[in-house]
N, C-alpha and C. Protein backbone atom coordinates (compact mmCIF):
# COMPACT_ATOMS: atom_id res chain seq x y z
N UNK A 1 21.36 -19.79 -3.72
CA UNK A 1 21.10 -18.87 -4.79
C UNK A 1 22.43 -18.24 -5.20
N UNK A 2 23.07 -18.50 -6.38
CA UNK A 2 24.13 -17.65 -7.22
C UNK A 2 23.97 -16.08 -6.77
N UNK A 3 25.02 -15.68 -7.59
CA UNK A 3 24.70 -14.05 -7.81
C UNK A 3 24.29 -13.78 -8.70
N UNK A 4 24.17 -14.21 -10.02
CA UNK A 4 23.11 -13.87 -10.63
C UNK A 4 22.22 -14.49 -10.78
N UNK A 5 21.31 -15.43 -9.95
CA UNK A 5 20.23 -15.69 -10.01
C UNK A 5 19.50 -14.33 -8.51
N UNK A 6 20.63 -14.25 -7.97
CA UNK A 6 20.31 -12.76 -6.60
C UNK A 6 20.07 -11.79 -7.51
N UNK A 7 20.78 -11.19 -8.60
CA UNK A 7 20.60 -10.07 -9.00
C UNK A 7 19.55 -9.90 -10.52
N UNK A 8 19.10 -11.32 -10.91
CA UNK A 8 17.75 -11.73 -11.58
C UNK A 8 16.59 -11.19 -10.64
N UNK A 9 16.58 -11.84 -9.54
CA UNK A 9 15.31 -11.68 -8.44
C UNK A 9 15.53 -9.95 -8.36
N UNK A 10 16.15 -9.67 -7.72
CA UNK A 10 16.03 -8.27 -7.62
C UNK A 10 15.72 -7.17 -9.07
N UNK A 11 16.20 -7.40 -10.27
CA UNK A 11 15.69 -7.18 -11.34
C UNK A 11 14.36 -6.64 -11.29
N UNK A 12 13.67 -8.33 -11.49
CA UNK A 12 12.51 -8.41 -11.56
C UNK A 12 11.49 -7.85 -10.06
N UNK A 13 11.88 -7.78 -9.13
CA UNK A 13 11.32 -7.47 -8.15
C UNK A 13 10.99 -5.75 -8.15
N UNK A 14 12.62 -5.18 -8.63
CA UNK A 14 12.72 -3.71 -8.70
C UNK A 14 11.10 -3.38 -9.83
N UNK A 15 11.77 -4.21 -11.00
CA UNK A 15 10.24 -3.88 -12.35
C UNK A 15 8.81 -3.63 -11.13
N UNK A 16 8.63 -4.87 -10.93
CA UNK A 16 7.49 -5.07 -9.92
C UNK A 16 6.91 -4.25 -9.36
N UNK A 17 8.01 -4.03 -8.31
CA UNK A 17 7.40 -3.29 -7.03
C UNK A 17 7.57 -1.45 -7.67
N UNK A 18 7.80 -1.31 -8.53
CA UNK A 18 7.30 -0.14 -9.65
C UNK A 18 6.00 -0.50 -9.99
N UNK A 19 5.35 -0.95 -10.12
CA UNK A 19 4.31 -1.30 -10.43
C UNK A 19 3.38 -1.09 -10.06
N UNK A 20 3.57 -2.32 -8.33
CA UNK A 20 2.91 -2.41 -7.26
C UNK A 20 2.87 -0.44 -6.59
N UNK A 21 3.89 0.23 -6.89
CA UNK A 21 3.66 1.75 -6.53
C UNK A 21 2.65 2.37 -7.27
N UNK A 22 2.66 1.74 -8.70
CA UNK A 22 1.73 2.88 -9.55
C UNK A 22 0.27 2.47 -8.74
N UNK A 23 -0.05 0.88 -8.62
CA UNK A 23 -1.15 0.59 -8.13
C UNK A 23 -1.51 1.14 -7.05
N UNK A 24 -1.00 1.09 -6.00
CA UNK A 24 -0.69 1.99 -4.59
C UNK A 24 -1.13 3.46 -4.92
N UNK A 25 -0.34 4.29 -5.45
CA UNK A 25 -0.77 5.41 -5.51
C UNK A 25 -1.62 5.80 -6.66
N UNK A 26 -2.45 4.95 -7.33
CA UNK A 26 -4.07 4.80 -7.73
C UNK A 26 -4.53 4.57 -6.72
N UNK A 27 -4.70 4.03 -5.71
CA UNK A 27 -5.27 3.83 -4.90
C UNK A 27 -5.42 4.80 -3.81
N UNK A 28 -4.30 5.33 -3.52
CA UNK A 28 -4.24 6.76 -2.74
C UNK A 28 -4.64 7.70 -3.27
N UNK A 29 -5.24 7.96 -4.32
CA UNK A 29 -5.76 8.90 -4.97
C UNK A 29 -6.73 9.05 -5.17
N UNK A 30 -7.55 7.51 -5.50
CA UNK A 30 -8.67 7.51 -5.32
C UNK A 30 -9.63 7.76 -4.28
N UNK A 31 -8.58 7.36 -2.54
CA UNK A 31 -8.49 7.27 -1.76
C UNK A 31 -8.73 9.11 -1.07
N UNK A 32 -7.66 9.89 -1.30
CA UNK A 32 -8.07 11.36 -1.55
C UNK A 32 -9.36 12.16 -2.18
N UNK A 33 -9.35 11.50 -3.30
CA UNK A 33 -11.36 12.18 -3.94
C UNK A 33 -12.37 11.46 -3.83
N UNK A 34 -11.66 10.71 -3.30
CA UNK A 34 -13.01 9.36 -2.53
C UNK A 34 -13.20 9.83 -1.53
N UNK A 35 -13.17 10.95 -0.64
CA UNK A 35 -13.24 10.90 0.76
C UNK A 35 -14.98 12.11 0.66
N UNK A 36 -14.64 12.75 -0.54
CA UNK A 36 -15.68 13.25 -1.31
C UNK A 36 -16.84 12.84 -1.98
N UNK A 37 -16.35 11.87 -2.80
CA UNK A 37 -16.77 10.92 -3.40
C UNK A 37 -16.76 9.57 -3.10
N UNK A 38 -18.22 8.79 -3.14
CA UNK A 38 -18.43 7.27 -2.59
C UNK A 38 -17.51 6.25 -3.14
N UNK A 39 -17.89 6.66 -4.79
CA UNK A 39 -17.49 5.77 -5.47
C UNK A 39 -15.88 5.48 -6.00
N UNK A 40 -15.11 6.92 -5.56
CA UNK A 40 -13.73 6.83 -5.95
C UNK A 40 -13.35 6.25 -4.43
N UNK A 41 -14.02 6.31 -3.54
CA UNK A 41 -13.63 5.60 -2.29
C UNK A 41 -13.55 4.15 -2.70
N UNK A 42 -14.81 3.62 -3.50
CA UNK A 42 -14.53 2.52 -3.59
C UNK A 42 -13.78 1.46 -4.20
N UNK A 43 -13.48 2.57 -5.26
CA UNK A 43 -12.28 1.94 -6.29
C UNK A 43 -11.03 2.23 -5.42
N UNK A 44 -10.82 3.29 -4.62
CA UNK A 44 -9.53 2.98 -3.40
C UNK A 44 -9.23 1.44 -2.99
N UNK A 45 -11.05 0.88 -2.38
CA UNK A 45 -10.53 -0.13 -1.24
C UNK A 45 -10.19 -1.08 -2.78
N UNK A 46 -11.00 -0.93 -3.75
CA UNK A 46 -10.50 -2.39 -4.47
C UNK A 46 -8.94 -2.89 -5.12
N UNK A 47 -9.00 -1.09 -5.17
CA UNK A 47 -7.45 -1.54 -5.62
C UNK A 47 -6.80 -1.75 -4.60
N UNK A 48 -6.67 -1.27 -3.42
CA UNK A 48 -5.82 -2.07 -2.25
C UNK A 48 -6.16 -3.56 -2.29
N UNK A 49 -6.99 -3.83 -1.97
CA UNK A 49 -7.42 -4.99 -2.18
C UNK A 49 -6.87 -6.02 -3.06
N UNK A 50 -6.66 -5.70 -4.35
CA UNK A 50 -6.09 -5.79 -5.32
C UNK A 50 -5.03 -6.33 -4.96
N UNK A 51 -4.04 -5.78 -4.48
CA UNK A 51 -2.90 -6.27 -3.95
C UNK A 51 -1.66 -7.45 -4.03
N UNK A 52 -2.57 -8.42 -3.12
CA UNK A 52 -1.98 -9.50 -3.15
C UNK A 52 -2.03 -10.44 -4.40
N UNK A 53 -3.13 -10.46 -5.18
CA UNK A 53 -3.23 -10.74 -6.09
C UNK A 53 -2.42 -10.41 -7.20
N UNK A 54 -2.60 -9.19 -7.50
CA UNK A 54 -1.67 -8.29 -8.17
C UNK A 54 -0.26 -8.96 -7.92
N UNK A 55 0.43 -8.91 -6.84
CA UNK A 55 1.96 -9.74 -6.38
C UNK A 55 2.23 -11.23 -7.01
N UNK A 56 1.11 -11.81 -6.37
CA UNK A 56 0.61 -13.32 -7.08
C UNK A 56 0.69 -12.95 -8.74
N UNK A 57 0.31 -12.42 -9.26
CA UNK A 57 0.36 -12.39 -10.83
C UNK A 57 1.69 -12.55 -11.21
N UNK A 58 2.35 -11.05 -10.43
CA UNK A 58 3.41 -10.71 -10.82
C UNK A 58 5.16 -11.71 -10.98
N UNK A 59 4.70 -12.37 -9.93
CA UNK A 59 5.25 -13.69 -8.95
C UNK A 59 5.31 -14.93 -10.14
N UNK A 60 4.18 -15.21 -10.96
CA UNK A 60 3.76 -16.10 -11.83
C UNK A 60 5.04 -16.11 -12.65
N UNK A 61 4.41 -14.56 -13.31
CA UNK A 61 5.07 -14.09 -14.37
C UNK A 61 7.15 -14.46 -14.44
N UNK A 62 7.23 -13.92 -13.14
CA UNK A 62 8.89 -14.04 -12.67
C UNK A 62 9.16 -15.71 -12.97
N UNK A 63 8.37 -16.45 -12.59
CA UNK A 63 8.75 -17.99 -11.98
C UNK A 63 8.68 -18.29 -13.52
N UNK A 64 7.20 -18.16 -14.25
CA UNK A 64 7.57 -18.39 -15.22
C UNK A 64 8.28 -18.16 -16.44
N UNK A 65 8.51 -16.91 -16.43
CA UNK A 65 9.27 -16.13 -17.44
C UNK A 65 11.20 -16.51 -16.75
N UNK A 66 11.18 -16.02 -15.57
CA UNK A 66 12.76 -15.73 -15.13
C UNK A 66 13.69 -17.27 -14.44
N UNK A 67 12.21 -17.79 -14.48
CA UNK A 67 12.68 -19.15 -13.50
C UNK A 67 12.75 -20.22 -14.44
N UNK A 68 11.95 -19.80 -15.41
CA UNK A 68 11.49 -21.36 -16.24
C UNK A 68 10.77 -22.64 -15.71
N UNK A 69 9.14 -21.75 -15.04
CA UNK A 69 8.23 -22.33 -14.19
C UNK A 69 8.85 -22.98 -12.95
N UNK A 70 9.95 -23.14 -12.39
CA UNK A 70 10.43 -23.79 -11.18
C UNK A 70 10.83 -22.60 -10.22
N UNK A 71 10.33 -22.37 -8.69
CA UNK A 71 10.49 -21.17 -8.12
C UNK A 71 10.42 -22.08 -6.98
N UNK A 72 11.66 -22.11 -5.44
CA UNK A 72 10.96 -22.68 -4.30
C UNK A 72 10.60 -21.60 -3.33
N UNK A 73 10.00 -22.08 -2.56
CA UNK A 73 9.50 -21.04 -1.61
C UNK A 73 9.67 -20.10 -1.13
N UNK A 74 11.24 -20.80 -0.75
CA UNK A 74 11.85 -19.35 -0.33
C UNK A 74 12.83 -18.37 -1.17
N UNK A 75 12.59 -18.78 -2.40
CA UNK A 75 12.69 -17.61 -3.28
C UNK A 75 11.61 -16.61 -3.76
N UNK A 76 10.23 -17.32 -3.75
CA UNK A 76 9.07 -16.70 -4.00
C UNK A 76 8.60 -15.76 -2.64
N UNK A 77 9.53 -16.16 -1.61
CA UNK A 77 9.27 -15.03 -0.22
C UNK A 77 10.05 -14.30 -0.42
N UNK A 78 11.22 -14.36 -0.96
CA UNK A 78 12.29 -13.24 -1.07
C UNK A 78 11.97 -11.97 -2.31
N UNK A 79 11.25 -12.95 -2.79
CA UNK A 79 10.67 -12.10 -4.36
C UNK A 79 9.29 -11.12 -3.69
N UNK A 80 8.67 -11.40 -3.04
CA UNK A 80 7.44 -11.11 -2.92
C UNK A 80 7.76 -9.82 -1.89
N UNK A 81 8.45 -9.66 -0.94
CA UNK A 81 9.43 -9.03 0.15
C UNK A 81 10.10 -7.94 -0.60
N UNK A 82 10.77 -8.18 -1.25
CA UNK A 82 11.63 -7.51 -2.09
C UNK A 82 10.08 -6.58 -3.01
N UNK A 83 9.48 -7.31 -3.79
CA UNK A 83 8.34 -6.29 -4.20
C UNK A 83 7.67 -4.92 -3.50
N UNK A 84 7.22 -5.63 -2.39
CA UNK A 84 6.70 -5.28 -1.50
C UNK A 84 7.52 -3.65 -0.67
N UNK A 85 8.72 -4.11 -0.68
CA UNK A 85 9.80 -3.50 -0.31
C UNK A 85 9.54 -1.92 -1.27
N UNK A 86 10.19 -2.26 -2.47
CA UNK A 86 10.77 -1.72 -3.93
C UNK A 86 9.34 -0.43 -3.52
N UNK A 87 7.94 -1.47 -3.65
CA UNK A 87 6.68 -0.43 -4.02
C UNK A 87 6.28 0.42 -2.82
N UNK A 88 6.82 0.21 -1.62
CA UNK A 88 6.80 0.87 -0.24
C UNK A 88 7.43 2.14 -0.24
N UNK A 89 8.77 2.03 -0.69
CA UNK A 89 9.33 3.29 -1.03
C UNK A 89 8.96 4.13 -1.77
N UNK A 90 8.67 3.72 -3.14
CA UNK A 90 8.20 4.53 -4.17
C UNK A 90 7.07 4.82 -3.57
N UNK A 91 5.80 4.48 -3.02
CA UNK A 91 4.75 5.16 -2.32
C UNK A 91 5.02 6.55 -1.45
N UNK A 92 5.76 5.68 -0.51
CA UNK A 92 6.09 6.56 0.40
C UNK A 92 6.65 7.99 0.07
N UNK A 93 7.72 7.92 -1.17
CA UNK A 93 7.54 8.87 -1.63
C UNK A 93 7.04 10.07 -1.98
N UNK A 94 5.99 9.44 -3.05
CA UNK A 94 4.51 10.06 -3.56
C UNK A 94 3.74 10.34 -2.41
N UNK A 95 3.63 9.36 -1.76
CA UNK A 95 2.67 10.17 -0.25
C UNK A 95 3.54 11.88 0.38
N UNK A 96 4.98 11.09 0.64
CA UNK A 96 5.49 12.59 1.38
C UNK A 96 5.20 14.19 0.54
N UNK A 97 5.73 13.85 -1.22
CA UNK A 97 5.56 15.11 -1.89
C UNK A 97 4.05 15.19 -2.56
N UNK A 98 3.02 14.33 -1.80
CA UNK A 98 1.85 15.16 -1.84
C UNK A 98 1.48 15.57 -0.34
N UNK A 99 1.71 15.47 0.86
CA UNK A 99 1.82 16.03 1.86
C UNK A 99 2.34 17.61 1.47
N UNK A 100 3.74 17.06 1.20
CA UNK A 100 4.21 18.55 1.36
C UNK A 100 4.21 19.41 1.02
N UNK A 101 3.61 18.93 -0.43
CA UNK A 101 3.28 20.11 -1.37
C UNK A 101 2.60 20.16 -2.30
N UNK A 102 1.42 19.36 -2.27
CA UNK A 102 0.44 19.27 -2.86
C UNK A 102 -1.17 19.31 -1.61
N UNK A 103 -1.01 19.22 -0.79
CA UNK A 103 -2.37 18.75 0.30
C UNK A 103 -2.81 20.10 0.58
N UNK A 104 -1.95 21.04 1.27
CA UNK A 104 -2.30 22.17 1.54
C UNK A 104 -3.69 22.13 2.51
N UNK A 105 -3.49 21.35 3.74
CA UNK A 105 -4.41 21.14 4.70
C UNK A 105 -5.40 20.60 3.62
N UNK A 106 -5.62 19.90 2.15
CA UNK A 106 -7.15 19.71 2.35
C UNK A 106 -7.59 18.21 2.94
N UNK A 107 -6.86 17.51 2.85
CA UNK A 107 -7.48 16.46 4.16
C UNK A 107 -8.05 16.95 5.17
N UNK A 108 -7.42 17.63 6.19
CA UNK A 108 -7.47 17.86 7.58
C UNK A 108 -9.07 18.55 7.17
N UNK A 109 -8.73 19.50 6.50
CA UNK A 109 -10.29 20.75 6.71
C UNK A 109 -11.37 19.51 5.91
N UNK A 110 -11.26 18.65 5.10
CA UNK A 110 -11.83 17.74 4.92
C UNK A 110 -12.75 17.10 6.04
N UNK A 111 -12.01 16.35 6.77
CA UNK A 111 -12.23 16.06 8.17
C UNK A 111 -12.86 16.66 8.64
N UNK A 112 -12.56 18.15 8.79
CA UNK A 112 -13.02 18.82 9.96
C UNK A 112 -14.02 19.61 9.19
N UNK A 113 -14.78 19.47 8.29
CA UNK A 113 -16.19 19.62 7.46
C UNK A 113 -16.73 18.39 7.74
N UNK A 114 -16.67 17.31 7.76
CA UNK A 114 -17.13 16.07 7.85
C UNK A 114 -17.41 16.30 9.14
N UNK A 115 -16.55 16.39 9.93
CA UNK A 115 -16.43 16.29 11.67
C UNK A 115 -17.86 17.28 11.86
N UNK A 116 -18.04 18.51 11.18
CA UNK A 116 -18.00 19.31 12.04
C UNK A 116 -19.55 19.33 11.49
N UNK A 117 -20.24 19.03 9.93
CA UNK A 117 -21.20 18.87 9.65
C UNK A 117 -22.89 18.66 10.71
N UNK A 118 -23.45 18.91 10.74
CA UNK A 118 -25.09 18.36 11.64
C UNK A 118 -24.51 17.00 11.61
N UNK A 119 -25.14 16.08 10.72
CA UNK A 119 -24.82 14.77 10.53
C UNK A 119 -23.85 14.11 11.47
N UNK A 120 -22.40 14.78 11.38
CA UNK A 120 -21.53 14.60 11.60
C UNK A 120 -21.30 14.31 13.16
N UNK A 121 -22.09 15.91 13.67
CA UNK A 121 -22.19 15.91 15.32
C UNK A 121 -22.89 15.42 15.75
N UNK A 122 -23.68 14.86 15.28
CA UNK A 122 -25.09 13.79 15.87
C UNK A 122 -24.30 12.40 15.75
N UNK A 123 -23.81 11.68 15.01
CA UNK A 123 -23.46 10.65 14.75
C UNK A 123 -22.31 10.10 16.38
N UNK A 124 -21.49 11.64 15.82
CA UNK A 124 -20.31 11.55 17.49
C UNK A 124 -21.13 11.54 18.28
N UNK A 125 -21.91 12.38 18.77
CA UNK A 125 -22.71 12.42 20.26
C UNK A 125 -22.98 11.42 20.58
N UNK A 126 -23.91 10.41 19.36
CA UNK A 126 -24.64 9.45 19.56
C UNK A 126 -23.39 8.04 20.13
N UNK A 127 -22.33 8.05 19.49
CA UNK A 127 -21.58 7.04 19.89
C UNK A 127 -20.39 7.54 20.75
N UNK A 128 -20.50 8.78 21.52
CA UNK A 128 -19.61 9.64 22.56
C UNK A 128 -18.33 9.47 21.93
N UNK A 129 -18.02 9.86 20.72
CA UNK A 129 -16.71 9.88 20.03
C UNK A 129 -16.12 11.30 20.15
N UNK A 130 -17.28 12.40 20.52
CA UNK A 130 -17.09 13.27 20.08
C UNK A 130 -15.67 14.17 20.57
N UNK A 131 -15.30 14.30 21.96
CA UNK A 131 -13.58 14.22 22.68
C UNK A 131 -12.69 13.78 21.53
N UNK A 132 -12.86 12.23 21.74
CA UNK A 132 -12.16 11.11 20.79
C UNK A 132 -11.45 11.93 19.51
N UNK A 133 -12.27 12.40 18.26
CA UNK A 133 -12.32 12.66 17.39
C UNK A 133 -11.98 14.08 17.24
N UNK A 134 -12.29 14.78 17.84
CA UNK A 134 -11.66 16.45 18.22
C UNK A 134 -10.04 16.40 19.08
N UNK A 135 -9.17 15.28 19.47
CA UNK A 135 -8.56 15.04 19.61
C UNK A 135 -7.25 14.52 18.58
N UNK A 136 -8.03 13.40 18.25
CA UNK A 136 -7.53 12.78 16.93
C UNK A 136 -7.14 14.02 15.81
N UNK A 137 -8.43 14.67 15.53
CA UNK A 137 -8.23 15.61 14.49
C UNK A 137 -6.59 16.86 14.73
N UNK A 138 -6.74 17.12 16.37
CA UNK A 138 -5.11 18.03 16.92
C UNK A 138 -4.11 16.93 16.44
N UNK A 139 -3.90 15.99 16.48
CA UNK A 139 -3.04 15.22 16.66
C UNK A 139 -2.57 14.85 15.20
N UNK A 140 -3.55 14.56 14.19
CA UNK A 140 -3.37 14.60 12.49
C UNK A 140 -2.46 16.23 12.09
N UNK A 141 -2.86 16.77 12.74
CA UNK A 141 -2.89 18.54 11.96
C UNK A 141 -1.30 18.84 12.76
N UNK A 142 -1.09 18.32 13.85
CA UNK A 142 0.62 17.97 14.05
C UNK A 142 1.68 17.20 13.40
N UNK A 143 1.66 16.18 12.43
CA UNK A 143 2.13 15.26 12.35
C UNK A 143 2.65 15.60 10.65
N UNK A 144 3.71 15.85 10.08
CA UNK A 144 4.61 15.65 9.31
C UNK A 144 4.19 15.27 8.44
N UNK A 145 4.39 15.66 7.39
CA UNK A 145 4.40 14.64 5.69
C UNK A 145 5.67 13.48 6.29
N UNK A 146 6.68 13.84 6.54
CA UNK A 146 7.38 12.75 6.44
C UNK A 146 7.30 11.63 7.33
N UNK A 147 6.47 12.27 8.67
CA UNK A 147 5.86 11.42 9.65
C UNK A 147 4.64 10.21 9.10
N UNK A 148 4.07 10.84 7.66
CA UNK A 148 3.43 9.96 7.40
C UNK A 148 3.12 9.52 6.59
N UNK A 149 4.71 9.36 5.62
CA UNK A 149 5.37 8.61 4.70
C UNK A 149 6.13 7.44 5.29
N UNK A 150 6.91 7.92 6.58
CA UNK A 150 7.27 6.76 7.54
C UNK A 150 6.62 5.56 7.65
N UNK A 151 5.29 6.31 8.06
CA UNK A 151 4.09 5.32 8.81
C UNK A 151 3.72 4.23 7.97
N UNK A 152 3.45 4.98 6.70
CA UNK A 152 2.85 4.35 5.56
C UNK A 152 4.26 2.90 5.10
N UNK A 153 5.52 3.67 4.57
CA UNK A 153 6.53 2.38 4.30
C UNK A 153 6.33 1.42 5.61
N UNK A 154 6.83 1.89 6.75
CA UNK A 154 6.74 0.94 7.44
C UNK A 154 5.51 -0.48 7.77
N UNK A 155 4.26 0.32 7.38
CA UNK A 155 3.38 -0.93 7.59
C UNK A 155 3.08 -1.14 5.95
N UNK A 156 3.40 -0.73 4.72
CA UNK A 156 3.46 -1.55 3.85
C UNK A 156 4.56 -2.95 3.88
N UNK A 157 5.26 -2.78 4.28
CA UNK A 157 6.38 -3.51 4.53
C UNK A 157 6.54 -4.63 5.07
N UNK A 158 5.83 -4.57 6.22
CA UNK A 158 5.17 -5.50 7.18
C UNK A 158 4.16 -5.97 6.37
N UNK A 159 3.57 -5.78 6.07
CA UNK A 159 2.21 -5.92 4.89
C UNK A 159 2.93 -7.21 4.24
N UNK A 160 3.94 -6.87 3.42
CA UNK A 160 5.08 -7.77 2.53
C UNK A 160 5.33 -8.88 3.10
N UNK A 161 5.95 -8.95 4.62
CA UNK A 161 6.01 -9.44 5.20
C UNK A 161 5.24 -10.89 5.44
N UNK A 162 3.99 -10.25 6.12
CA UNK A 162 3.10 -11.18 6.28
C UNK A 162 2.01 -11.85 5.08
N UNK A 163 1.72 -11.32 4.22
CA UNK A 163 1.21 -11.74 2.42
C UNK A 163 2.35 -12.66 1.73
N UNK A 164 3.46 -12.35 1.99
CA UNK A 164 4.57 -13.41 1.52
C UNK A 164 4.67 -14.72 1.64
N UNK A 165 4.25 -15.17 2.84
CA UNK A 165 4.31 -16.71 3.22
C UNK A 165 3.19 -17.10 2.52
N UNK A 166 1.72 -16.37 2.42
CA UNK A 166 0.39 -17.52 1.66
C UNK A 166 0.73 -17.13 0.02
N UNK A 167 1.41 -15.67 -0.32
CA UNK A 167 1.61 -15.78 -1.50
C UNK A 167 2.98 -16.83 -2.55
N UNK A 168 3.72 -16.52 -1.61
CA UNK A 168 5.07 -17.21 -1.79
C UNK A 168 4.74 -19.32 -1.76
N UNK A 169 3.44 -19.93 -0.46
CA UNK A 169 3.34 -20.79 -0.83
C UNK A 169 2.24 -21.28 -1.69
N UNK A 170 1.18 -20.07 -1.86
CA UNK A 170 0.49 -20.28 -3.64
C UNK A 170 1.54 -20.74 -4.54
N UNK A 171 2.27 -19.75 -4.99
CA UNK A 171 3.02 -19.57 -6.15
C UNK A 171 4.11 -20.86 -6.38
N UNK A 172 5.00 -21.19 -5.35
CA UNK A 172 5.99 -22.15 -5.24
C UNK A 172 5.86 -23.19 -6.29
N UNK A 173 7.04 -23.35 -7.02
CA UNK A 173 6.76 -24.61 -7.68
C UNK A 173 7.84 -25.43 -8.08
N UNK A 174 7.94 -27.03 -7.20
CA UNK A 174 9.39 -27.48 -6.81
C UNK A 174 9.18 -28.49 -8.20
N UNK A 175 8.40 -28.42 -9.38
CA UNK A 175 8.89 -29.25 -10.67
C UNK A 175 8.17 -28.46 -12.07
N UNK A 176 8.91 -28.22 -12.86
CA UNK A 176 8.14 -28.11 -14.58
C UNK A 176 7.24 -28.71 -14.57
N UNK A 177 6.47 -27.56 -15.53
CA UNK A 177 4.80 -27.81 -16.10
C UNK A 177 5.35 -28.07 -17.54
């Protein structure tokens, strides 16, 4: 790979994985008033879900637009990585400065209305979570916005990682259409 076919890929990857953030944090959001709500829960999982696909589109678009339909593999892993990468940060971001200054404990007391509900304590009893989960809950109510902006880049990343090889050998394409 040239240098500017390196600094093409990254281009297009940077566009991307801007993208892949806005999708992400639709999804974390939905993910937040979904915890309230069934149905914004469920548009959370789809747009995660979403995902790889979403990359795969995006991936198309590059090979065909930046490549002139010819992309080999291991440029479509470097592309997909690099996305993956780009939209991890920008999440992570948005996750830390709504931690820090937008949440204002309402997750946690979230939780711990859920937790603490009839429903709630019958359900633990019934499956002896209840320790478990009154534990868990100390252990959330310690832990950093930036502790879990960390958490989050790091296993998006890995995420990239491992989606890269089936997306990267979808996409691959060693001749013109």
């Amino acid at each position: 790979m040239t240098a500017p076919e390196y600094i093409q890929l990254k281009a297009y990857a940077r566009q991307d994985g801007f993208f892949l953030a806005l999708l992400w944090i639709a999804s974390f959001a939905c993910y937040i008033m979904g915890i309230t709500n069934g149905m914004l829960g469920m548009v959370a999982m789809m747009l995660a879900v979403m995902t790889p696909f979403f990359v795969a589109g995006r991936l198309r678009r590059f090979r065909d637009e930046g490549r002139d339909g010819v992309i080999s593999f291991r440029r479509s892993y470097a592309y997909t990585i690099f996305v993956f990468f780009y939209g991890a940060v920008l999440l992570a971001v948005a996750q830390f400065l709504y931690f820090a200054y937008l949440d204002n404990g309402y997750l946690m007391s979230t939780f711990s209305k859920i937790v603490s509900s009839a429903e709630g304590k019958a359900l633990l009893q019934q499956y002896g979570m209840t320790q478990m989960v009154d534990e868990s809950l100390t252990e959330m109510a310690s832990i950093r916005p930036i502790d879990y902006a960390l958490n989050i880049l790091t296993v998006n990343i890995i995420v990239g990682f491992v989606l890269g090889i089936p997306i990267g050998l979808v996409m691959y394409r060693d001749t013109k259409r």
